[in-house]
C-alpha atoms as a PDB file:
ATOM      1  CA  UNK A   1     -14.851  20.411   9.454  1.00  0.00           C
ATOM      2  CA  UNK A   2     -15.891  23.362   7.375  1.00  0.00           C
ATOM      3  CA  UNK A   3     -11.907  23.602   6.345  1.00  0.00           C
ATOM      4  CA  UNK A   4     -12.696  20.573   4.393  1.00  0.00           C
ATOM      5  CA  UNK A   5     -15.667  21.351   2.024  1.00  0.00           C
ATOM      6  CA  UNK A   6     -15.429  20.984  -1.807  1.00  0.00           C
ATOM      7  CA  UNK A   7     -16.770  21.431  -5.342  1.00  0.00           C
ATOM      8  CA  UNK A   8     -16.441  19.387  -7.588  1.00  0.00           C
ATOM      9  CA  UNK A   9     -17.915  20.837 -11.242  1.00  0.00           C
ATOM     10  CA  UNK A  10     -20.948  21.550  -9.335  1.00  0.00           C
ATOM     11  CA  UNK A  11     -21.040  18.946  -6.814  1.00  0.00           C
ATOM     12  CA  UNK A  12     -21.073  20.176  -3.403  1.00  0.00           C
ATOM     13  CA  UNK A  13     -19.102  17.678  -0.622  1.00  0.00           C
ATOM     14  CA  UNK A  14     -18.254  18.183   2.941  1.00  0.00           C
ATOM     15  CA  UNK A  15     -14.856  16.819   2.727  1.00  0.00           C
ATOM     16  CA  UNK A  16     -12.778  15.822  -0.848  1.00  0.00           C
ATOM     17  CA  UNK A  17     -12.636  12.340   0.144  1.00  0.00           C
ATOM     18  CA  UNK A  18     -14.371   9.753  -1.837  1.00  0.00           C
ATOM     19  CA  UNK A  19     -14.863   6.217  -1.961  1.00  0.00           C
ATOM     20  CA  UNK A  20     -13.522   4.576  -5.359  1.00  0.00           C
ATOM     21  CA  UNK A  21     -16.053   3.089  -7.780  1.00  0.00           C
ATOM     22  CA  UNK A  22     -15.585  -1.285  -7.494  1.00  0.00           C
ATOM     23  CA  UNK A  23     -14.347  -1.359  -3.806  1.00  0.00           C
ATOM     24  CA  UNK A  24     -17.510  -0.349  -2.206  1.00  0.00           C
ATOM     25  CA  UNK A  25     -20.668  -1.456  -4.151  1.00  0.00           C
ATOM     26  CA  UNK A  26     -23.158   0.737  -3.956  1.00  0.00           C
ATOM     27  CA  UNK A  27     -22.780   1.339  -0.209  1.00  0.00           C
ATOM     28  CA  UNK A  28     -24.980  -0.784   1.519  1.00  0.00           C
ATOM     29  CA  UNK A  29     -21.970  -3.558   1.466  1.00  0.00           C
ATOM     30  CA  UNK A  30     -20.455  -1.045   4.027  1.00  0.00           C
ATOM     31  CA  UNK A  31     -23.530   0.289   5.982  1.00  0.00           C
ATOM     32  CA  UNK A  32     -22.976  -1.650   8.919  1.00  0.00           C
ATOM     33  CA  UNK A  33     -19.997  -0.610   9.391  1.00  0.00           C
ATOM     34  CA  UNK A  34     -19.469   2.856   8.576  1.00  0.00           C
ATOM     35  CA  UNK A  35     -21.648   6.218   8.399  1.00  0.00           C
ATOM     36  CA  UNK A  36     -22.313   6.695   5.008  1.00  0.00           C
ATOM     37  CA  UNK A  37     -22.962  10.412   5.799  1.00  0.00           C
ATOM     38  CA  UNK A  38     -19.395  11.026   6.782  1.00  0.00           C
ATOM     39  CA  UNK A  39     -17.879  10.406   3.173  1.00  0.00           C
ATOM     40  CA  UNK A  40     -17.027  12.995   0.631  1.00  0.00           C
ATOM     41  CA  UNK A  41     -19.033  11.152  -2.024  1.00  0.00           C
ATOM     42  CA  UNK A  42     -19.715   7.408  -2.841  1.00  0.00           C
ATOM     43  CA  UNK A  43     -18.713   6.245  -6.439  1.00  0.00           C
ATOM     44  CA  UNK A  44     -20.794   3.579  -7.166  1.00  0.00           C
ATOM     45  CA  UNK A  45     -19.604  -0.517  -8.172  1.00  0.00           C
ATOM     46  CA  UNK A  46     -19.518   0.340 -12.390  1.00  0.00           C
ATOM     47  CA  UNK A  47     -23.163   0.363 -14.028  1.00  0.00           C
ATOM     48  CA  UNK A  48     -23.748  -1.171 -17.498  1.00  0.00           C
ATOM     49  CA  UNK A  49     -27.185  -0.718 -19.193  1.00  0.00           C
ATOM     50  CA  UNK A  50     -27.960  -4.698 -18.906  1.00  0.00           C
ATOM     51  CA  UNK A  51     -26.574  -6.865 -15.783  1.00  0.00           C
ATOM     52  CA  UNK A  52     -22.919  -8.481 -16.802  1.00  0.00           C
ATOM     53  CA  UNK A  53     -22.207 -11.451 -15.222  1.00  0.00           C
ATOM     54  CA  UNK A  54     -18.309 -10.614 -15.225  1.00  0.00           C
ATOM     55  CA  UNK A  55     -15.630 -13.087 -15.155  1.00  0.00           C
ATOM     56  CA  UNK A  56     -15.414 -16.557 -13.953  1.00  0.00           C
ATOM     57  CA  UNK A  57     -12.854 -17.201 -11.074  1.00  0.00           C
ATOM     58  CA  UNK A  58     -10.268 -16.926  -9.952  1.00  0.00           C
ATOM     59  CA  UNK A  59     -10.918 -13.124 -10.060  1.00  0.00           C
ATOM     60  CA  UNK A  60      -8.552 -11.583  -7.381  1.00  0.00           C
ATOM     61  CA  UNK A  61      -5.512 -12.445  -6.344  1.00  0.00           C
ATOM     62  CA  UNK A  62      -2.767 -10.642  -4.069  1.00  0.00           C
ATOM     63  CA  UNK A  63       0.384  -9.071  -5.127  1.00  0.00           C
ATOM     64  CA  UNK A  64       3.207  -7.150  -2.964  1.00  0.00           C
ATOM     65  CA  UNK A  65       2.136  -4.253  -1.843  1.00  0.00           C
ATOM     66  CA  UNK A  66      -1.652  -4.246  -4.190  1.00  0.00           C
ATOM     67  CA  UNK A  67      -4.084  -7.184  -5.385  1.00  0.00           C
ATOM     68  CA  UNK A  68      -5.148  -7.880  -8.964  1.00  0.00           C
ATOM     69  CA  UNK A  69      -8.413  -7.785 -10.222  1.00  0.00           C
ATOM     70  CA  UNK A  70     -10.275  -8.717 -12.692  1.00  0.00           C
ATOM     71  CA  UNK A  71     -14.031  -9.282 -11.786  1.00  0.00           C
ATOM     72  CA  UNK A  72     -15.250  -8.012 -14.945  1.00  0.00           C
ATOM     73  CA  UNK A  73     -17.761  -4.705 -14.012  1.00  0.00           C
ATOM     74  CA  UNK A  74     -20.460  -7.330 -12.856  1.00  0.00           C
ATOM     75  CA  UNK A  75     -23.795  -5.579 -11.788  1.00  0.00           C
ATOM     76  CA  UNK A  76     -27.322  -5.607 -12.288  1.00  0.00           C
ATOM     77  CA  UNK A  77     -27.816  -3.231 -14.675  1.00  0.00           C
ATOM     78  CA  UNK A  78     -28.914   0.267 -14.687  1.00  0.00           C
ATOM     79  CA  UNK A  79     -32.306  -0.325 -14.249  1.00  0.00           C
ATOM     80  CA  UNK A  80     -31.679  -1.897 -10.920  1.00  0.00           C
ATOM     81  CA  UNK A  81     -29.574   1.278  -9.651  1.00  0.00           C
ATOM     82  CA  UNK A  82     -32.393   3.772 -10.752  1.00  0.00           C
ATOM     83  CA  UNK A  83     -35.283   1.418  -8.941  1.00  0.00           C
ATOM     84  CA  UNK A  84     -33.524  -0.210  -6.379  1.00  0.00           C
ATOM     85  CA  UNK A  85     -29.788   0.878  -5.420  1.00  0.00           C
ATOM     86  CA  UNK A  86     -30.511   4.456  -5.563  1.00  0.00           C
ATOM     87  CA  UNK A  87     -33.916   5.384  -3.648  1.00  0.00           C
ATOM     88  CA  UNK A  88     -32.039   3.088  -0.713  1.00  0.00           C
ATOM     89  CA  UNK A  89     -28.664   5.239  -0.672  1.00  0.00           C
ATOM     90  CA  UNK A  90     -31.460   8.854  -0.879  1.00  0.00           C
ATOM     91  CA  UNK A  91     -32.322   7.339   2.567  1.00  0.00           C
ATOM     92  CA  UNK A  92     -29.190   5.691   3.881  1.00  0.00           C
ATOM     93  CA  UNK A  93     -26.606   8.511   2.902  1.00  0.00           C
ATOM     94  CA  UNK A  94     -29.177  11.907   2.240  1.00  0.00           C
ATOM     95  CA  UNK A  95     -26.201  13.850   3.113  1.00  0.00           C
ATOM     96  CA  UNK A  96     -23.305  12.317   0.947  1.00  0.00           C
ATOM     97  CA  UNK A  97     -23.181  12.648  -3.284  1.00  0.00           C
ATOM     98  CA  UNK A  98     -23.539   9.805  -5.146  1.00  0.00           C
ATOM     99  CA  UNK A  99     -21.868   9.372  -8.307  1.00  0.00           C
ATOM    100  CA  UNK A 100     -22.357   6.554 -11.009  1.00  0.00           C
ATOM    101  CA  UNK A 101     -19.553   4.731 -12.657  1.00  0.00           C
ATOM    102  CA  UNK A 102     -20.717   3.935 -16.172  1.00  0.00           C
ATOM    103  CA  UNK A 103     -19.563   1.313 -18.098  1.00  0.00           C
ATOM    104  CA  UNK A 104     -19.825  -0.026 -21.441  1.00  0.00           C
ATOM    105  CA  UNK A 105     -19.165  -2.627 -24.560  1.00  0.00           C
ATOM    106  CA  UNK A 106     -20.417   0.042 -27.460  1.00  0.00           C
ATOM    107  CA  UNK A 107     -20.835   3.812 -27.514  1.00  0.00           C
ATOM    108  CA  UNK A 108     -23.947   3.180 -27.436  1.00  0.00           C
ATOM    109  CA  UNK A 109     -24.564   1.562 -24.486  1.00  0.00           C
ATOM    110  CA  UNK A 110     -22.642   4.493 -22.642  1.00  0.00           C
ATOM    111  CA  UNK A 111     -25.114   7.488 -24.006  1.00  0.00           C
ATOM    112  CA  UNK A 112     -28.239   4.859 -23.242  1.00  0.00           C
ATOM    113  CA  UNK A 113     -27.036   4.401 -19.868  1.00  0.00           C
ATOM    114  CA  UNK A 114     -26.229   8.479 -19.356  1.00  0.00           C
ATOM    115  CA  UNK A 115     -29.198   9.184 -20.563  1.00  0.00           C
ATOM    116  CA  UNK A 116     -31.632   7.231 -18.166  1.00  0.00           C
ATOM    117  CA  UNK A 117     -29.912   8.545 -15.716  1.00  0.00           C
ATOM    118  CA  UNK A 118     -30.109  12.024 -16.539  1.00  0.00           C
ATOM    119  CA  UNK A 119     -32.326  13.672 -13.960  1.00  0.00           C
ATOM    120  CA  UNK A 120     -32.727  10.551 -11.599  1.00  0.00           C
ATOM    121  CA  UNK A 121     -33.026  11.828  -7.957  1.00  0.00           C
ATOM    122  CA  UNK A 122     -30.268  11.445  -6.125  1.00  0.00           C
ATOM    123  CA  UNK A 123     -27.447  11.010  -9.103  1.00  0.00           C
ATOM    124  CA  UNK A 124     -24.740  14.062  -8.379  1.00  0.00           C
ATOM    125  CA  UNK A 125     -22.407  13.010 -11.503  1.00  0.00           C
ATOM    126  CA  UNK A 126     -21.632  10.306 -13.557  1.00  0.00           C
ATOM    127  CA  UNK A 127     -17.898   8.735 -13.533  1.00  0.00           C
ATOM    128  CA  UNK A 128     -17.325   7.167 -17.063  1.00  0.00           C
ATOM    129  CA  UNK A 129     -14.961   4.196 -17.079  1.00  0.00           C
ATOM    130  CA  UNK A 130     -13.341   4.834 -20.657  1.00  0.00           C
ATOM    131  CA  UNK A 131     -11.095   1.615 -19.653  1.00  0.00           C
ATOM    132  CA  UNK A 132     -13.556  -1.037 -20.998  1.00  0.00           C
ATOM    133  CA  UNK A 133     -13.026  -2.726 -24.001  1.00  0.00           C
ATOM    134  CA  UNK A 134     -15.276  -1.716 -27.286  1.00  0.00           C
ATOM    135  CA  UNK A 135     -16.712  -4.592 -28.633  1.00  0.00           C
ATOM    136  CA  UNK A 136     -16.810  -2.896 -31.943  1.00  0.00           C
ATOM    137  CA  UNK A 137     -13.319  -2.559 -32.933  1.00  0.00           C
ATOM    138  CA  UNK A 138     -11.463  -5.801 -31.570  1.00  0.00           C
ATOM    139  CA  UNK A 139     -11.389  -5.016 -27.976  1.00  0.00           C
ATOM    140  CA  UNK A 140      -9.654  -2.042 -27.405  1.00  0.00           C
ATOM    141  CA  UNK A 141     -10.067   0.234 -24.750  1.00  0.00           C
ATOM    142  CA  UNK A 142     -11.908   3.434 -25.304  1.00  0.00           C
ATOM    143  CA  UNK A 143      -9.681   5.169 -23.287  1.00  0.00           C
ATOM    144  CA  UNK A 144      -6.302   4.129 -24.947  1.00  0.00           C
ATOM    145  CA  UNK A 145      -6.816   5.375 -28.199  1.00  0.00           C
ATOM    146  CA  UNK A 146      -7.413   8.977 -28.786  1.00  0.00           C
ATOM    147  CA  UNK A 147     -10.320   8.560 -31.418  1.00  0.00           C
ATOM    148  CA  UNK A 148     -12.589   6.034 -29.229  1.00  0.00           C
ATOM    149  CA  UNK A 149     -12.443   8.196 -26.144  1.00  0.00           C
ATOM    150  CA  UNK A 150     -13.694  11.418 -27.547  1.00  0.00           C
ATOM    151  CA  UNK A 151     -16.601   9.622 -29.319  1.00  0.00           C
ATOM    152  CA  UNK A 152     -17.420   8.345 -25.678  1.00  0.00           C
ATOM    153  CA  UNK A 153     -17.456  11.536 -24.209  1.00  0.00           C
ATOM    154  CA  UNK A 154     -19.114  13.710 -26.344  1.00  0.00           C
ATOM    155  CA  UNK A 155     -21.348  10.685 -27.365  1.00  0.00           C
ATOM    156  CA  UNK A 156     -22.065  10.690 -23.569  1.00  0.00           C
ATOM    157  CA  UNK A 157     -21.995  14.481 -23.098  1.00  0.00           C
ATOM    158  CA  UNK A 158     -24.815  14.677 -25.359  1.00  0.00           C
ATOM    159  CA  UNK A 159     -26.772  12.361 -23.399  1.00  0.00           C
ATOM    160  CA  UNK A 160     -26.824  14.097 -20.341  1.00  0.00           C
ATOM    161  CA  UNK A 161     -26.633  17.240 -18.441  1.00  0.00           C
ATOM    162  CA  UNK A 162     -24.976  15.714 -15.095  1.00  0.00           C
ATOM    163  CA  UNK A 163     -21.695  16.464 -14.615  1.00  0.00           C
ATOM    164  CA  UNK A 164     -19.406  14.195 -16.295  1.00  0.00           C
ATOM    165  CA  UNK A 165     -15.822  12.809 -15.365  1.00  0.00           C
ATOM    166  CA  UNK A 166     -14.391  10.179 -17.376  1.00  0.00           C
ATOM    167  CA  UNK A 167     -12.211   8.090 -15.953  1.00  0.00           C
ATOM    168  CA  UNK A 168      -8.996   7.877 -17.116  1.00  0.00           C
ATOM    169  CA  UNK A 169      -6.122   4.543 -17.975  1.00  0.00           C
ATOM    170  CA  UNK A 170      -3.107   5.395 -17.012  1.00  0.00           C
ATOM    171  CA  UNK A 171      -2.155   2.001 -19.551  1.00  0.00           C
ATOM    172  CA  UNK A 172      -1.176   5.165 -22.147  1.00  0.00           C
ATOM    173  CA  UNK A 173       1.545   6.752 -23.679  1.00  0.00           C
ATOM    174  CA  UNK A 174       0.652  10.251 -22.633  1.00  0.00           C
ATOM    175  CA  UNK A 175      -2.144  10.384 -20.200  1.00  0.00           C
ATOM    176  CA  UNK A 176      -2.264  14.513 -20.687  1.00  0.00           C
ATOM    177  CA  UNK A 177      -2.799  14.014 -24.290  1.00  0.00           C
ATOM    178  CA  UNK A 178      -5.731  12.177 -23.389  1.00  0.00           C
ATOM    179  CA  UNK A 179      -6.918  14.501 -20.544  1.00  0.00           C
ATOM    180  CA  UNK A 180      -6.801  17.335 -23.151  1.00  0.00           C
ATOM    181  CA  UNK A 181      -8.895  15.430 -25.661  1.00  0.00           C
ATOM    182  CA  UNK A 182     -11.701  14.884 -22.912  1.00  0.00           C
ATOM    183  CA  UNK A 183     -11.828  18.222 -21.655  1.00  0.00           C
ATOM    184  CA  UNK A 184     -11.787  19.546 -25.716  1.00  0.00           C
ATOM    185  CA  UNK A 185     -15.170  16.605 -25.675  1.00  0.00           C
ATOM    186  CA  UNK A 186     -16.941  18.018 -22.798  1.00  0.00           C
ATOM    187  CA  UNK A 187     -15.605  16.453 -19.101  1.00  0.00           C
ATOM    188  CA  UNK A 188     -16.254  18.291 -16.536  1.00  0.00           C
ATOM    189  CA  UNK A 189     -13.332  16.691 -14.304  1.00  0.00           C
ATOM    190  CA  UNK A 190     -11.050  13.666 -14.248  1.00  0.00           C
ATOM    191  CA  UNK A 191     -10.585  10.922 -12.351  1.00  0.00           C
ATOM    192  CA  UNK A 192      -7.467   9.217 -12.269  1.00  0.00           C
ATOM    193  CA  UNK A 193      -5.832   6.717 -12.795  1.00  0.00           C
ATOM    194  CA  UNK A 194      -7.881   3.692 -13.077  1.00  0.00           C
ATOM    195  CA  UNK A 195      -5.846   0.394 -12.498  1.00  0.00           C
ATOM    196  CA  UNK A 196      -2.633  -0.625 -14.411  1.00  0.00           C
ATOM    197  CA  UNK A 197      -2.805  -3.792 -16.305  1.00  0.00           C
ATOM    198  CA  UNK A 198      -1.151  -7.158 -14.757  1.00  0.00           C
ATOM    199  CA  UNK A 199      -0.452 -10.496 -14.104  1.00  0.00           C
ATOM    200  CA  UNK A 200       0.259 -13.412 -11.896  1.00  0.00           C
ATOM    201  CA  UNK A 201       1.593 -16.593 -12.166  1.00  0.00           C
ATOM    202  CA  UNK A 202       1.578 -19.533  -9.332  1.00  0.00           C
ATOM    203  CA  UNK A 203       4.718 -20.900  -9.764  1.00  0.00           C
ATOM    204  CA  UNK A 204       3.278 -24.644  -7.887  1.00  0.00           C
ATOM    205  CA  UNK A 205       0.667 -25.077 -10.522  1.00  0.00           C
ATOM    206  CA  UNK A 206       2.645 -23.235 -13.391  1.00  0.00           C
ATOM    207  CA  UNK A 207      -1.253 -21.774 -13.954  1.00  0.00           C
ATOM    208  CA  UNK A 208      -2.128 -17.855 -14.633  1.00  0.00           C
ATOM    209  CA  UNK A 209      -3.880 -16.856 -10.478  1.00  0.00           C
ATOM    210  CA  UNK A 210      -6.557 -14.905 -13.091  1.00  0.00           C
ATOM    211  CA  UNK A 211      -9.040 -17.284 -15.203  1.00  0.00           C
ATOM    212  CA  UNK A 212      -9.162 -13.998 -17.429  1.00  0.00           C
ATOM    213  CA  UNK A 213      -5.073 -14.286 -17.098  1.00  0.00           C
ATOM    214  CA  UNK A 214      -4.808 -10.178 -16.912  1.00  0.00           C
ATOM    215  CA  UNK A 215      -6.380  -7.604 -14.346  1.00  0.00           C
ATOM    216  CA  UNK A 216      -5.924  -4.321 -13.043  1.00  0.00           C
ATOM    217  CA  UNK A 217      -3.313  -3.635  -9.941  1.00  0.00           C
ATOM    218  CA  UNK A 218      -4.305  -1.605  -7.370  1.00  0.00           C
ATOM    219  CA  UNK A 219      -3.112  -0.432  -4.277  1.00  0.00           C
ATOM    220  CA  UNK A 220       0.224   0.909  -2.534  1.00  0.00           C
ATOM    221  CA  UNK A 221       2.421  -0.548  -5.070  1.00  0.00           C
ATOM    222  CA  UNK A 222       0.885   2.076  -8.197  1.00  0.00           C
ATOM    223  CA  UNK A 223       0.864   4.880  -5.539  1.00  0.00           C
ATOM    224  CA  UNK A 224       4.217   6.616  -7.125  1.00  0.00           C
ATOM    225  CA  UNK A 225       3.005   6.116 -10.767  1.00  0.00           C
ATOM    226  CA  UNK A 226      -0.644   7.376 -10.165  1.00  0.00           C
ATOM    227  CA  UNK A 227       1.062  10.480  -8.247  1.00  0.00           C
ATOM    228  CA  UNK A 228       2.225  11.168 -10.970  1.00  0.00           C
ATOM    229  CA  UNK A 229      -0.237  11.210 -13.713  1.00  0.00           C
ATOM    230  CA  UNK A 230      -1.881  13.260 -11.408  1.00  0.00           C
ATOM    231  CA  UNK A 231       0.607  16.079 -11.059  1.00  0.00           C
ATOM    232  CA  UNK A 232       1.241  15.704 -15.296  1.00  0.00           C
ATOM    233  CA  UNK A 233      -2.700  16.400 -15.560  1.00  0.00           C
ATOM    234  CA  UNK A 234      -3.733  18.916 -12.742  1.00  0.00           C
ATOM    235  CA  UNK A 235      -0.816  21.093 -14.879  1.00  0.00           C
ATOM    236  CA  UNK A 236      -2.152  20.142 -18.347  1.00  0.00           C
ATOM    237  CA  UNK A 237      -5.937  21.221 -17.622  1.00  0.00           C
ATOM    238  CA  UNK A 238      -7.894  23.508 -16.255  1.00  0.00           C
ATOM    239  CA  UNK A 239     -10.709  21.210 -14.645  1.00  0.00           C
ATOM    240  CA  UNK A 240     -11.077  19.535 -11.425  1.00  0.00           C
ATOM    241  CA  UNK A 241      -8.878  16.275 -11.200  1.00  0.00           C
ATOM    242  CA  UNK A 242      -9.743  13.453  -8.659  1.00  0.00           C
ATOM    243  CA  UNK A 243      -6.742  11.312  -7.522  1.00  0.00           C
ATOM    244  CA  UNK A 244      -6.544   7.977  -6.701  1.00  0.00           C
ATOM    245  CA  UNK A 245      -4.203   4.769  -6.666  1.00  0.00           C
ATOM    246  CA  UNK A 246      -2.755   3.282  -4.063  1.00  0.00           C
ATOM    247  CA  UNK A 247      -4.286   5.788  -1.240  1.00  0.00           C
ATOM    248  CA  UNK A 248      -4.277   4.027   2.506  1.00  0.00           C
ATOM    249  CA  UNK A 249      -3.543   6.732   4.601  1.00  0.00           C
ATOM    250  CA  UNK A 250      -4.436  10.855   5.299  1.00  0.00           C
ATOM    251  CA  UNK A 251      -0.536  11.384   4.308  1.00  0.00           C
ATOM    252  CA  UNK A 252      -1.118   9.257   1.423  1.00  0.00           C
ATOM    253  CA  UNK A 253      -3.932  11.654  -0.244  1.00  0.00           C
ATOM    254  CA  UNK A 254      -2.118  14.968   0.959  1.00  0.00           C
ATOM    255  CA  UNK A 255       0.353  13.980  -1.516  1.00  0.00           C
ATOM    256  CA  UNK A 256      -1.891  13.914  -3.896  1.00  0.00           C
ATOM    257  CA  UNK A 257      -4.092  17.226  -2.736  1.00  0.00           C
ATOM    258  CA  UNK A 258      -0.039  18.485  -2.829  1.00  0.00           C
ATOM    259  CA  UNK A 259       0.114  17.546  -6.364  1.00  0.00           C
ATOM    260  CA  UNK A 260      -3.114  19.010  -7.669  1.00  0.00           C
ATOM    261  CA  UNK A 261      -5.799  16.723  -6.843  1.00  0.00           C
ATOM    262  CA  UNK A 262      -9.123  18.758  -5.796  1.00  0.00           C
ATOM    263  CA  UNK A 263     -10.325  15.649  -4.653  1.00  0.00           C
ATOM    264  CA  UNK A 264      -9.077  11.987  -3.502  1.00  0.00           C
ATOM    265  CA  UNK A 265     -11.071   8.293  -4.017  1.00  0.00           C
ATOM    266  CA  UNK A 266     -10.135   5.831  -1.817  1.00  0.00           C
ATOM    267  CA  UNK A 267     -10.476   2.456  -3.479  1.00  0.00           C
ATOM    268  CA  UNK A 268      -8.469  -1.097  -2.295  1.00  0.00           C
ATOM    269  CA  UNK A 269      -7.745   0.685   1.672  1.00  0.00           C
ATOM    270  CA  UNK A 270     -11.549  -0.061   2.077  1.00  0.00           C
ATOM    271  CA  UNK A 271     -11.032  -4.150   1.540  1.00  0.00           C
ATOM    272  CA  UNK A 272      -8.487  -3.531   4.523  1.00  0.00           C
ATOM    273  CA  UNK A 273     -10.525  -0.854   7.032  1.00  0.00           C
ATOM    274  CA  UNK A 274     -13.743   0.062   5.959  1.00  0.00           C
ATOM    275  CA  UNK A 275     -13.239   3.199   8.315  1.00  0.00           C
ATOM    276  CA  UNK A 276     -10.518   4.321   5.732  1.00  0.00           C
ATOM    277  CA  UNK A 277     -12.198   7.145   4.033  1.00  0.00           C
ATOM    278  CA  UNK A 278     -13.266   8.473   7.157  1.00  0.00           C
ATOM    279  CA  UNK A 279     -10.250   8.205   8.933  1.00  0.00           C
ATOM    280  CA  UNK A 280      -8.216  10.476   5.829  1.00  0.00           C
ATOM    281  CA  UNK A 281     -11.055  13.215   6.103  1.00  0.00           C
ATOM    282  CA  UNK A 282     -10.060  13.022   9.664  1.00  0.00           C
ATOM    283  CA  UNK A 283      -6.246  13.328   9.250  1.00  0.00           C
ATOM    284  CA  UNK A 284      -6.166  16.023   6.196  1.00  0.00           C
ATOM    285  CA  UNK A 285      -7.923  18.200   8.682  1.00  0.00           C
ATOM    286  CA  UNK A 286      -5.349  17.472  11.407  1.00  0.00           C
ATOM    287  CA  UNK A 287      -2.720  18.309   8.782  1.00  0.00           C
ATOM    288  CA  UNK A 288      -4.274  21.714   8.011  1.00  0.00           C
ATOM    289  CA  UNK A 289      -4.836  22.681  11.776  1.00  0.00           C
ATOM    290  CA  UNK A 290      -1.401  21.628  12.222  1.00  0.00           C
ATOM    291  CA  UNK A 291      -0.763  23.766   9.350  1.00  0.00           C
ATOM    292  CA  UNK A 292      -2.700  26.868  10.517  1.00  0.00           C
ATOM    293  CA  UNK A 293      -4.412  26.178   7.215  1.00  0.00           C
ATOM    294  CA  UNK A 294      -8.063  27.878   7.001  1.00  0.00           C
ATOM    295  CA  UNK A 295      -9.166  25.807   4.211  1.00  0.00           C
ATOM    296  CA  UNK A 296      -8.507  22.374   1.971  1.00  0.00           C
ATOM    297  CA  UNK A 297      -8.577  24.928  -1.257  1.00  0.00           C
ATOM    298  CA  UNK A 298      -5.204  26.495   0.157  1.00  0.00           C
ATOM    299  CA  UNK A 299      -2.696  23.635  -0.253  1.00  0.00           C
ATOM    300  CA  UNK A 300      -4.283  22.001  -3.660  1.00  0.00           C
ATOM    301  CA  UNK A 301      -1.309  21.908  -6.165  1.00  0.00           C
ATOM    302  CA  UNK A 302       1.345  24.099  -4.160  1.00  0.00           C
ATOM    303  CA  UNK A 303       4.155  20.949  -4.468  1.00  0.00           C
ATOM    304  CA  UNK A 304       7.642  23.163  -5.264  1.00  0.00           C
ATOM    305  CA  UNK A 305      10.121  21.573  -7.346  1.00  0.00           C
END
């Protein structure tokens, strides 16, 4: 499988495909059931620097074709990553990267959590989820207005020395313009696109499915729109971009690899076969025997118009 190894800004995987941050915890959820040594890289469940409690239920729902969400980035707190969640995935999954997803209410709270985990054992990179709301200035997203998120990455940039890959909301106008600004602020690579913002309504009770009424889509259904983001981004910058949305299948993240993805996260496909991430390693190497491709590196971005 040496046709499939990757860098990623410095982190060194044996295949490009990763596990998406909130559909896997922090691995042992999936333990049982898969070989955490086999993945790309686990993205860990979203880490705040205090535990959040996240949202009362209902908190998913399903839609054609995708689910909603809205659980609210509930965790224990970085604390109980560094003591706990961590040492456990150094011994569970020595061979596989582990990168945090790092969320916050303030700008604060991002740096303080970047910067405890600067130089933590067993911490590759640090994914930062730009979607959350800041507290601070009525709720809005970080990552949807063009001041907020280059405070939060060069407020987190500063903090740490891991590489950093914000995460970004494809709920924009121009979701290059915002690449660009993170890149300008410091990112090392992108991840994208987070989930798009929607609803539900049960028609029988005339009641919102969501007690928080809104939450992110994922899955097949946002496929064609995070395809492309991807492809508008891997041609705006010149760092690494991860894709993801709506991947369930190897042909699924070859589009993506097509389009100028380095790398691949594979979020809801792992509520429906935990093998999922596995399998795709499995199948983009197929492809590229098929192919009488030598390496992964050979067919990133070569989509002709």
């Amino acid at each position: 499988m040496n046709r499939l190894t990757t860098d990623i800004c410095g982190i060194q995987m044996k295949n490009p495909v990763m596990v998406a941050s909130g559909t896997f915890g922090f691995g042992k959820e999936y333990a049982e059931l898969i070989d955490l040594n086999l993945l790309g890289a686990i993205v860990t469940k979203g880490t705040s620097l205090v535990q959040w409690d996240g949202n009362p239920p209902e908190r998913i729902c399903e839609t054609p074709a995708g689910m909603l969400n809205a659980i609210g980035l509930q965790n224990d707190g970085v604390d109980s990553l560094i003591n706990d969640k961590i040492p456990w995935l150094q011994s569970a999954a020595a061979d596989t990267p582990v990168i945090v997803n790092v969320v916050g209410k303030t700008l604060d709270e991002y740096a303080e959590v970047a910067r405890r985990l600067d130089g933590v054992p067993g911490v590759a990179g640090l994914e930062i989820n730009i979607s959350c709301p800041n507290v601070k200035h009525g709720g809005i997203a970080f990552g949807t207005d063009p001041s907020m998120c280059a405070e939060v990455v060069r407020a987190v940039r500063k903090a740490t020395s891991l590489p950093l890959i914000p995460k970004l909301s494809p709920n924009v106008t121009d979701i290059t313009a915002m690449a660009r600004i993170c890149v300008d602020c410091g990112a090392d690579a992108l991840s994208l696109i987070n989930t798009l913002l929607g609803t539900a309504i049960d028609i029988k009770t005339r009641k919102f499915r969501l007690a928080n009424i809104t939450g992110g889509l994922s899955g097949p259904a946002v496929k064609p729109v995070a395809l492309r983001m991807v492809w508008q981004v891997a041609s705006a910058v010149d760092v690494p971009v991860i894709g993801m949305g709506g991947i369930m299948n190897a042909d699924d993240a070859l589009e993506f690899l097509l389009a100028g993805a380095s790398a691949v996260q594979v979020g809801t496909a792992n509520f429906v076969n935990p093998q999922s991430a596995i399998e795709i390693a499995q199948g983009i190497d197929d492809y590229l025997v098929t192919c009488g491709v030598e390496h992964v590196d050979e067919i990133i971005g070569t989509v002709q118009s």
